[in-house]
Protein backbone atom coordinates (compact mmCIF):
# COMPACT_ATOMS: atom_id res chain seq x y z
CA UNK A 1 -3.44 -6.33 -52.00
CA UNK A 2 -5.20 -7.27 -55.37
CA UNK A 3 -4.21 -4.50 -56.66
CA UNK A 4 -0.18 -4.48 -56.21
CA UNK A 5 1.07 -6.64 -59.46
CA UNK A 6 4.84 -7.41 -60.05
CA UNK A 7 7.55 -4.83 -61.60
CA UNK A 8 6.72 -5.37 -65.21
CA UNK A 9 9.27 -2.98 -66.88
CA UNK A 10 11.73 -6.27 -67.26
CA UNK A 11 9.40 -7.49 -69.16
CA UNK A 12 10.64 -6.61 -72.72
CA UNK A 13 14.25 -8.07 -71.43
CA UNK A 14 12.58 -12.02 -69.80
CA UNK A 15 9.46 -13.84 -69.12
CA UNK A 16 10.11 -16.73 -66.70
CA UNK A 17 6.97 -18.17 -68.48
CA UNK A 18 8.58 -18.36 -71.53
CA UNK A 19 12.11 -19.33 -69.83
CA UNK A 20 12.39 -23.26 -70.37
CA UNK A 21 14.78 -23.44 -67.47
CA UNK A 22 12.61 -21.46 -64.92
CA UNK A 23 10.56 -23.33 -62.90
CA UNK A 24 7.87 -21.19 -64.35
CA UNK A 25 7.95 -22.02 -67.63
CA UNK A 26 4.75 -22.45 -69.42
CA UNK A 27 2.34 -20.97 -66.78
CA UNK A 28 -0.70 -19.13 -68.15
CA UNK A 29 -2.19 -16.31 -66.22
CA UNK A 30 -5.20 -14.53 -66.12
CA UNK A 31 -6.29 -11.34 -65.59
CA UNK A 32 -9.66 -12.13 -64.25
CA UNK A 33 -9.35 -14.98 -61.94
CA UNK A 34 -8.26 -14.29 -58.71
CA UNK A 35 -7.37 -17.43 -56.60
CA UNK A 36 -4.47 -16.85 -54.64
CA UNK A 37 -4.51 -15.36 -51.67
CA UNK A 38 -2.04 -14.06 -48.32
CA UNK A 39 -3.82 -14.30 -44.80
CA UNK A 40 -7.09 -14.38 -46.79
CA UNK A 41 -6.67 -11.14 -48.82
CA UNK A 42 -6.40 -11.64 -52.52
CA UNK A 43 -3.41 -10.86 -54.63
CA UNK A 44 -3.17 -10.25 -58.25
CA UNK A 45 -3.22 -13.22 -60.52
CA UNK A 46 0.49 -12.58 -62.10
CA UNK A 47 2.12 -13.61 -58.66
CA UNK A 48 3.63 -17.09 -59.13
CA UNK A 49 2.94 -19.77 -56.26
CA UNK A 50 5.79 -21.81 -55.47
CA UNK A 51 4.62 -23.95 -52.55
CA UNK A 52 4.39 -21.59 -49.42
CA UNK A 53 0.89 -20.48 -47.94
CA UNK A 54 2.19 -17.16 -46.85
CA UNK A 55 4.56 -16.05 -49.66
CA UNK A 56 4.50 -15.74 -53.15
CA UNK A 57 7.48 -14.82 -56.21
CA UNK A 58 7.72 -13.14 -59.62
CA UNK A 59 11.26 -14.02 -61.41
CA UNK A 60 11.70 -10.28 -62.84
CA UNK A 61 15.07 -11.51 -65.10
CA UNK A 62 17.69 -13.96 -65.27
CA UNK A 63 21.00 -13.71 -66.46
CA UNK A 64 22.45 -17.38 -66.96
CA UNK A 65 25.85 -16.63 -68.53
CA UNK A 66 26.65 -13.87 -65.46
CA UNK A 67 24.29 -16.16 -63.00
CA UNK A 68 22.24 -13.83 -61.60
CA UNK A 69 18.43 -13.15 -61.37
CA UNK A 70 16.33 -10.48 -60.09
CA UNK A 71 13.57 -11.84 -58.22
CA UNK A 72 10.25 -10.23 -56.08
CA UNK A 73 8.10 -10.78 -53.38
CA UNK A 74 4.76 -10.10 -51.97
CA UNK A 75 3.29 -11.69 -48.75
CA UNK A 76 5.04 -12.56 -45.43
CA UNK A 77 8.48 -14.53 -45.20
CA UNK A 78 7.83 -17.37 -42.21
CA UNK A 79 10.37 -20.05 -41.83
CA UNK A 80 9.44 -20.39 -38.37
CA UNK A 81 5.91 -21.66 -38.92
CA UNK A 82 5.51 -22.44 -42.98
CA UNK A 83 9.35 -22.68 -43.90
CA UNK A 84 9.99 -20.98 -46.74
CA UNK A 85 13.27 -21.31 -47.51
CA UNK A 86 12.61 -25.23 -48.34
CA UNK A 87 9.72 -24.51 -50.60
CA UNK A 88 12.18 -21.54 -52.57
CA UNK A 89 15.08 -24.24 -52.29
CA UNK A 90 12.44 -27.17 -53.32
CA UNK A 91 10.95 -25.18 -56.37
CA UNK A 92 14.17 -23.52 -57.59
CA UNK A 93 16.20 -27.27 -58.06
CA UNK A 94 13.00 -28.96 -59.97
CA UNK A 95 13.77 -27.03 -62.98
């Protein structure tokens, strides 16, 4: 799983770390370090955490004037046992 990074063609268009309204904003990543992990396996450092132990996000763009964003995910989606829809909902209004 280390190896599967997010979509970067967007990338020339937004950069949620250089977004001050996304709840990103001002992360540094690293190429080298990897910390974060899914059921033990590591992922690739450019994932954003946002709370869950199971799930993790990339903001891909955002469109404010037509409110919209593209968003991605890599991991496992478990509101039954983590939920992860109050963690999204938690990290998306502390902007």
């Amino acid at each position: 799983m280390q190896e599967i990074e997010p979509f970067y063609n967007w990338r020339e268009l937004y950069i949620a770390a250089d977004d001050e309204l996304s709840p990103f904003h001002g992360t540094e990543y690293s190429e080298f370090e990897y910390t974060n992990t899914v059921y033990n396996y590591y992922i690739h450092p450019q994932w954003d955490h946002f709370g869950s132990n199971t799930l993790y996000i990339k903001i891909l763009f955002a469109d404010y004037e037509r409110g919209f964003a593209i968003i991605e995910f890599i991991g496992e989606w478990n509101d039954a046992l983590y939920n992860d829809i109050m963690f999204l909902k938690e990290k998306s209004s502390n902007r």
